[in-house]
N, C-alpha and C. Protein backbone atom coordinates (compact mmCIF):
# COMPACT_ATOMS: atom_id res chain seq x y z
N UNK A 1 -6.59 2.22 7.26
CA UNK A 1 -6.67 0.95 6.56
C UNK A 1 -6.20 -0.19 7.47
N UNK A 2 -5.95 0.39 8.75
CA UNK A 2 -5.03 -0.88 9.54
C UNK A 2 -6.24 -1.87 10.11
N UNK A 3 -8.01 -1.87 10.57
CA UNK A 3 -8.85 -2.49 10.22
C UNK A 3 -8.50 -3.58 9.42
N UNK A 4 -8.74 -3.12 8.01
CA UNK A 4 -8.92 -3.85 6.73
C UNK A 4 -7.59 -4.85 6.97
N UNK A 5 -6.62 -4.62 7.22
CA UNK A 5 -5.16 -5.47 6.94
C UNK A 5 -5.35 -6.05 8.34
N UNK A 6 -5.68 -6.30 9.63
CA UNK A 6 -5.94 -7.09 10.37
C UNK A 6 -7.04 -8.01 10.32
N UNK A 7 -7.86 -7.91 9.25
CA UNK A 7 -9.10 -8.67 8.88
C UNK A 7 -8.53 -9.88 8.07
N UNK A 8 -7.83 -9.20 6.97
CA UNK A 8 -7.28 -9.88 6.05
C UNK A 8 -6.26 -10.88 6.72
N UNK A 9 -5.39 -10.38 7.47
CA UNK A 9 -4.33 -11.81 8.00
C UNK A 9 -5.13 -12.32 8.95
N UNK A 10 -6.26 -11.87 9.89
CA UNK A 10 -6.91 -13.24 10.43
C UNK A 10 -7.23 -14.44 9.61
N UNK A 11 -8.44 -13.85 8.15
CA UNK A 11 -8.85 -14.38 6.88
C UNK A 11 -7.35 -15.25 7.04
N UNK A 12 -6.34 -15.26 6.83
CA UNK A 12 -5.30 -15.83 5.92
C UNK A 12 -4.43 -16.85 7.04
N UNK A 13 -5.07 -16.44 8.24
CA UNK A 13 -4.61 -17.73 9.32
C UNK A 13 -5.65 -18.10 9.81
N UNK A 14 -6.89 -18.09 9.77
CA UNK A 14 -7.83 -19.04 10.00
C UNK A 14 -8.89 -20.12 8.84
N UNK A 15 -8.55 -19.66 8.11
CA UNK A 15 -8.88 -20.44 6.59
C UNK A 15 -7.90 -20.97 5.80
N UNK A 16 -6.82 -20.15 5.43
CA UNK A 16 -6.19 -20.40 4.10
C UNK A 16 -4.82 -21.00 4.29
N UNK A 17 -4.35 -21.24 5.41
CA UNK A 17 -3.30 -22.45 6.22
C UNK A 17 -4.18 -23.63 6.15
N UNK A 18 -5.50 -23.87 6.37
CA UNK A 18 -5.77 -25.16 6.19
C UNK A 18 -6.46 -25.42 5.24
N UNK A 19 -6.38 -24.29 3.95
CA UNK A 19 -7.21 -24.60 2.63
C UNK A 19 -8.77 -24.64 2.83
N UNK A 20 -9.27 -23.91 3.65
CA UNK A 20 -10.46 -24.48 3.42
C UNK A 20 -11.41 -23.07 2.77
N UNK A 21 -12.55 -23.58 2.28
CA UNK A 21 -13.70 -22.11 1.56
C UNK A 21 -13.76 -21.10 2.85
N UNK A 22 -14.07 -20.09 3.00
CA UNK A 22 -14.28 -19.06 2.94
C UNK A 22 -15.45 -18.24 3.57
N UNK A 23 -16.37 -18.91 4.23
CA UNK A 23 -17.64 -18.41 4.85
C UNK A 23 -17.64 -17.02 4.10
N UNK A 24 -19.06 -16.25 3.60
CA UNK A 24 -19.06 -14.77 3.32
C UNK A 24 -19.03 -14.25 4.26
N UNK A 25 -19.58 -14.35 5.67
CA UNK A 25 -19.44 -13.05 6.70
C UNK A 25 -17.72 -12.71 7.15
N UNK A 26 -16.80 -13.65 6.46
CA UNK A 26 -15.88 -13.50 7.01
C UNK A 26 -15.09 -12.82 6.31
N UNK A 27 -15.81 -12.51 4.69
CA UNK A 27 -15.22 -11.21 3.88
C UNK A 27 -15.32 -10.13 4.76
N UNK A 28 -14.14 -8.40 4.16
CA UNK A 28 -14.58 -7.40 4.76
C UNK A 28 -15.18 -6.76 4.21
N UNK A 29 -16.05 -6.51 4.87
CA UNK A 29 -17.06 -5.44 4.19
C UNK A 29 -16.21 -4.52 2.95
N UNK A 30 -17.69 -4.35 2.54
CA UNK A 30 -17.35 -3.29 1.08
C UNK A 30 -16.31 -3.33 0.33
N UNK A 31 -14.83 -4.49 0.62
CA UNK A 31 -14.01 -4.25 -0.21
C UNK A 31 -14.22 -5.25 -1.35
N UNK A 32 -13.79 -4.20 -2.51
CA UNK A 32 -13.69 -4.81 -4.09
C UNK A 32 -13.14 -6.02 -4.43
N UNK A 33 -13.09 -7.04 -3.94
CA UNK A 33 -12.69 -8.90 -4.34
C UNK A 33 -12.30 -8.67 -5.43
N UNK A 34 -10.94 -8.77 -6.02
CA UNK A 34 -11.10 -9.03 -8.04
C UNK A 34 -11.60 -10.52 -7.91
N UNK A 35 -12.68 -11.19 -8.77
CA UNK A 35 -13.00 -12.66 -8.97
C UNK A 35 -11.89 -12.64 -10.29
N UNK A 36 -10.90 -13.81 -9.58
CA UNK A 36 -10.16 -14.15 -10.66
C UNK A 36 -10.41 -15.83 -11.22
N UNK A 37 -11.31 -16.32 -10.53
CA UNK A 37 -11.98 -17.61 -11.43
C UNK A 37 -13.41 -18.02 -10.80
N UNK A 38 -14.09 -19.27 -11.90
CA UNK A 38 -15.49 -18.65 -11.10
C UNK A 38 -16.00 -20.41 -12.18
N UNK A 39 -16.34 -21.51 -11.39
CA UNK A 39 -16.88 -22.74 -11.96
C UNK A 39 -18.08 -23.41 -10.77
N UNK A 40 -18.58 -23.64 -11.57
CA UNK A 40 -20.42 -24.71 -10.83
C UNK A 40 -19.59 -25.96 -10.16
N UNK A 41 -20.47 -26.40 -9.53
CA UNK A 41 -19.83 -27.57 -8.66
C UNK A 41 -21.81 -27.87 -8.14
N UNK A 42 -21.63 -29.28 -8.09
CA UNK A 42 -22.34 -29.87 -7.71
C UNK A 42 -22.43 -30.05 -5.88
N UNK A 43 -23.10 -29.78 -4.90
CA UNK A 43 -22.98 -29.57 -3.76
C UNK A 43 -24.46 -30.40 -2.91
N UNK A 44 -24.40 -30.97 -1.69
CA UNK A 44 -25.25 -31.25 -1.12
C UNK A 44 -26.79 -31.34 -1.59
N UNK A 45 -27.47 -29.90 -1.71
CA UNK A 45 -28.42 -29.61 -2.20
C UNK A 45 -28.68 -29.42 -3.42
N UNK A 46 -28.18 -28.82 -3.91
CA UNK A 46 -28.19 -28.49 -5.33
C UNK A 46 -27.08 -27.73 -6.01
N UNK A 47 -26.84 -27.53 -7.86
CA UNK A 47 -25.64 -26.85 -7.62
C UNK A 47 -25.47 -25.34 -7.48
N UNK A 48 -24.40 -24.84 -7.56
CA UNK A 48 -24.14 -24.13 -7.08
C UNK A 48 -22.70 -23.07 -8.06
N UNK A 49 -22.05 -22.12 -7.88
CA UNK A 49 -21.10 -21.59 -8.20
C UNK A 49 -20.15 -21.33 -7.28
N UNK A 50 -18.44 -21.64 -7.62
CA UNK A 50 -17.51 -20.98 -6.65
C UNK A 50 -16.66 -20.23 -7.13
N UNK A 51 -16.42 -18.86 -6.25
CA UNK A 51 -16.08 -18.10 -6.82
C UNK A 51 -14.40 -17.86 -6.47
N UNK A 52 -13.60 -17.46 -7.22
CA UNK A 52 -12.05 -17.64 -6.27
C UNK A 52 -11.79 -16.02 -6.41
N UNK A 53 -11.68 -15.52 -4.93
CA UNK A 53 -11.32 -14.02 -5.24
C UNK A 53 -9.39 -13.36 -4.58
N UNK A 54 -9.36 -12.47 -5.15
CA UNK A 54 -7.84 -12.54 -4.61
C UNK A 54 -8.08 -11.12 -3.67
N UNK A 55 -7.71 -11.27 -2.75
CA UNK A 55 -7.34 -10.81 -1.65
C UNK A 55 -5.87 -10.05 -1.66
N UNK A 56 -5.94 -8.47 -0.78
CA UNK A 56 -4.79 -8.02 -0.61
C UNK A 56 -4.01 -9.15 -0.08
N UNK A 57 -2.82 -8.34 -0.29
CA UNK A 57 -1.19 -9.45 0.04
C UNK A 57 -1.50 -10.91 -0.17
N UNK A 58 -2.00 -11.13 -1.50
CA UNK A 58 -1.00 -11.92 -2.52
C UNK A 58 -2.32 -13.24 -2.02
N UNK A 59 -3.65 -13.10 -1.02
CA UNK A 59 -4.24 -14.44 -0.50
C UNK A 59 -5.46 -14.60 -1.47
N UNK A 60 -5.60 -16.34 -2.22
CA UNK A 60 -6.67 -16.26 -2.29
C UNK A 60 -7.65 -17.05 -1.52
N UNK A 61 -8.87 -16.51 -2.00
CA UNK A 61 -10.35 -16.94 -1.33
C UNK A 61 -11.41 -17.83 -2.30
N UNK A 62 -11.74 -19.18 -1.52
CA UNK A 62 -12.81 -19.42 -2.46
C UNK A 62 -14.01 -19.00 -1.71
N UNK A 63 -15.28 -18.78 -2.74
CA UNK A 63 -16.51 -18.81 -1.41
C UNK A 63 -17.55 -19.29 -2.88
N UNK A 64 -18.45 -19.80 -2.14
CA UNK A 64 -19.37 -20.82 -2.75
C UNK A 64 -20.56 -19.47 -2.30
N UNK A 65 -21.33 -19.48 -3.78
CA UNK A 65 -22.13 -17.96 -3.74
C UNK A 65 -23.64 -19.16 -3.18
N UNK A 66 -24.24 -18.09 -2.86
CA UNK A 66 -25.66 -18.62 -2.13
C UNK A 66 -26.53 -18.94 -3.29
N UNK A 67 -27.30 -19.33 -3.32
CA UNK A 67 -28.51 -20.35 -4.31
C UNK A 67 -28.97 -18.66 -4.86
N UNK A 68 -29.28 -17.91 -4.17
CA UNK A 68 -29.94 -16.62 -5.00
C UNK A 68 -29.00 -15.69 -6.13
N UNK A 69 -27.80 -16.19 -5.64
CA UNK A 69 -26.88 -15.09 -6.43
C UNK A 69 -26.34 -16.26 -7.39
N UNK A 70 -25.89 -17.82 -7.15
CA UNK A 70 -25.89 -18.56 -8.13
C UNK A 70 -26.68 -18.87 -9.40
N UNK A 71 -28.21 -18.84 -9.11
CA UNK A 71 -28.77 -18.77 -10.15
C UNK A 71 -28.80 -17.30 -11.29
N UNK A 72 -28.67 -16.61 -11.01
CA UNK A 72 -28.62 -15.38 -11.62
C UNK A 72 -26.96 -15.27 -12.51
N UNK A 73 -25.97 -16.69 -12.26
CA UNK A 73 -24.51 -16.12 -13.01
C UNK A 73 -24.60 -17.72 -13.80
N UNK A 74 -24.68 -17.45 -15.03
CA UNK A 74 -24.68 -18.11 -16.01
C UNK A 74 -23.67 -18.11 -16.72
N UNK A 75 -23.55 -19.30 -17.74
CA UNK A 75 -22.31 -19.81 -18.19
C UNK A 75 -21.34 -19.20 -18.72
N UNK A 76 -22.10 -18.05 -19.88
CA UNK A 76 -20.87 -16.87 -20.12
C UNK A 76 -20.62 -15.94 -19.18
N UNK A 77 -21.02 -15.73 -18.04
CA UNK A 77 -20.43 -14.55 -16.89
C UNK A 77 -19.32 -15.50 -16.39
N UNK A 78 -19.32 -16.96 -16.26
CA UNK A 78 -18.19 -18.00 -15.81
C UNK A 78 -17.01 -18.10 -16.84
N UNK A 79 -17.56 -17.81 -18.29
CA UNK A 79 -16.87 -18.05 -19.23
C UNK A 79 -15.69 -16.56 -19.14
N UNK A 80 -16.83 -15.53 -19.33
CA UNK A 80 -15.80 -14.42 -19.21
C UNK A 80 -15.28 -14.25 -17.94
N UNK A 81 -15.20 -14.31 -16.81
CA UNK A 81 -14.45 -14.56 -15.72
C UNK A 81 -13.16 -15.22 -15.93
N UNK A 82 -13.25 -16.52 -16.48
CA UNK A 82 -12.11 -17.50 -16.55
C UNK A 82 -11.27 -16.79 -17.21
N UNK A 83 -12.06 -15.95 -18.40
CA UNK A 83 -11.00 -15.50 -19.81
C UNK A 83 -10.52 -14.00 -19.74
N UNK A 84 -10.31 -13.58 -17.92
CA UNK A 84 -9.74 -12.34 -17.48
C UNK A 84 -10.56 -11.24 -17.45
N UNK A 85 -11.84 -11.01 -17.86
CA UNK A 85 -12.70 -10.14 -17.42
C UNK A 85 -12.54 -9.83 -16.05
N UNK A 86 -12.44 -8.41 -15.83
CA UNK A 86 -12.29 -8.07 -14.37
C UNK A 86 -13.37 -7.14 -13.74
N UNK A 87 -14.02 -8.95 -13.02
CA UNK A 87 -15.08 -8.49 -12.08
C UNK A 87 -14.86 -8.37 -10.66
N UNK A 88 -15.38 -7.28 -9.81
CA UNK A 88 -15.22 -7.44 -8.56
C UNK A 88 -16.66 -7.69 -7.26
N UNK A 89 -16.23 -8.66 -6.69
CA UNK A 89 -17.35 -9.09 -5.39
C UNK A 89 -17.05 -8.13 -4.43
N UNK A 90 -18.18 -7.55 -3.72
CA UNK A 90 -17.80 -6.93 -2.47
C UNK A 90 -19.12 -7.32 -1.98
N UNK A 91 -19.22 -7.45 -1.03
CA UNK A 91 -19.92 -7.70 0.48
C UNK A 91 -20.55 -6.65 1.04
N UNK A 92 -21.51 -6.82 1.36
CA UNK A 92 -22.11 -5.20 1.54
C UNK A 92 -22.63 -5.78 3.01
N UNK A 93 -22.69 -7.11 3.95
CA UNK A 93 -23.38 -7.19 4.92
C UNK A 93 -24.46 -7.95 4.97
N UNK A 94 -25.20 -8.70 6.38
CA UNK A 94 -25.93 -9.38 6.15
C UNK A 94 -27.85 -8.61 5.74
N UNK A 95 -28.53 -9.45 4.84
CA UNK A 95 -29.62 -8.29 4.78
C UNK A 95 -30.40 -8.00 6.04
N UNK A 96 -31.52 -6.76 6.18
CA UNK A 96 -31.90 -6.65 7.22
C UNK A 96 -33.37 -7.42 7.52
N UNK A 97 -33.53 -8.14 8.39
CA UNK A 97 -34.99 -8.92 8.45
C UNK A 97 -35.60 -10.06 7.71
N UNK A 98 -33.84 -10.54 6.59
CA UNK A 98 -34.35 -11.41 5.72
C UNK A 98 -32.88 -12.02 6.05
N UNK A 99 -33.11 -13.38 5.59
CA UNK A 99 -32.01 -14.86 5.89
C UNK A 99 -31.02 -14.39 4.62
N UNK A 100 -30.29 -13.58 4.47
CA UNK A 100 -29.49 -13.75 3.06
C UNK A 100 -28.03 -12.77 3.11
N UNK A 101 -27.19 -12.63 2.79
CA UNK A 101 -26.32 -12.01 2.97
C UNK A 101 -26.11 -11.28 1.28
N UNK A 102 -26.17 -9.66 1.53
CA UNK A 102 -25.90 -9.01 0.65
C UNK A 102 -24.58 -8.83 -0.13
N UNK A 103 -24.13 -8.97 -1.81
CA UNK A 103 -23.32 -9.13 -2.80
C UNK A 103 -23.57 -8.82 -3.71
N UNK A 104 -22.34 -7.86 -4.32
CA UNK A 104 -22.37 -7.06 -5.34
C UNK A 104 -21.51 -7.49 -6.33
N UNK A 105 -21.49 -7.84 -7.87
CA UNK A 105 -20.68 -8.19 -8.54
C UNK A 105 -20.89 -7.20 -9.57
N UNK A 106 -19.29 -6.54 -10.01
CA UNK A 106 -19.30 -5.07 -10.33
C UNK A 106 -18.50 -5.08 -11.92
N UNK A 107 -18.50 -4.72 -12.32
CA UNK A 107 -16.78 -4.53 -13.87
C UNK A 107 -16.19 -3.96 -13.15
């Protein structure tokens, strides 16, 4: 597991000292995110969803989901999110031969 816990404190000194979102490639693979909050936001292009996930040792993460996986999470999957439903994001990698990065949102 010593991988996974050197991923995570890079994650937590190159993002989350200066507050900022979260790029997805910079999740680790395959691990289970609990999403512990999850609201639309209006963005550049169009809107969008952000998701806040908590991270081993105590860090959280926001990451702003991509236009394909935003449209597909509607108001009660945001609603039950907020109201402690425990969903988890994991990252499965970028897809192969196509522009999109693969995500799994699980119970």
């Amino acid at each position: 597991m010593l991988p996974g816990y050197i991923n995570q404190l890079s994650l937590a000194f190159r993002y989350f000292t200066m507050g900022q979102v979260v790029p997805i490639p910079a999740l680790t693979l395959r691990y289970p995110y609990p999403v512990v909050g999850a609201h639309r936001v209006t963005g550049p292009y169009e809107p969008t969803v952000v998701f806040t996930l908590q991270s081993d040792y105590g860090v959280t993460l926001k990451i702003y989901l991509p236009r394909l996986y935003a449209r597909c999470v509607d108001d009660a999957d945001i609603d039950n999110i907020n109201l402690g439903k425990k969903y988890k994001l994991k990252y499965l990698g970028p897809s192969v031969g196509l522009a999109y990065y693969v995500l799994r949102l699980e119970l």
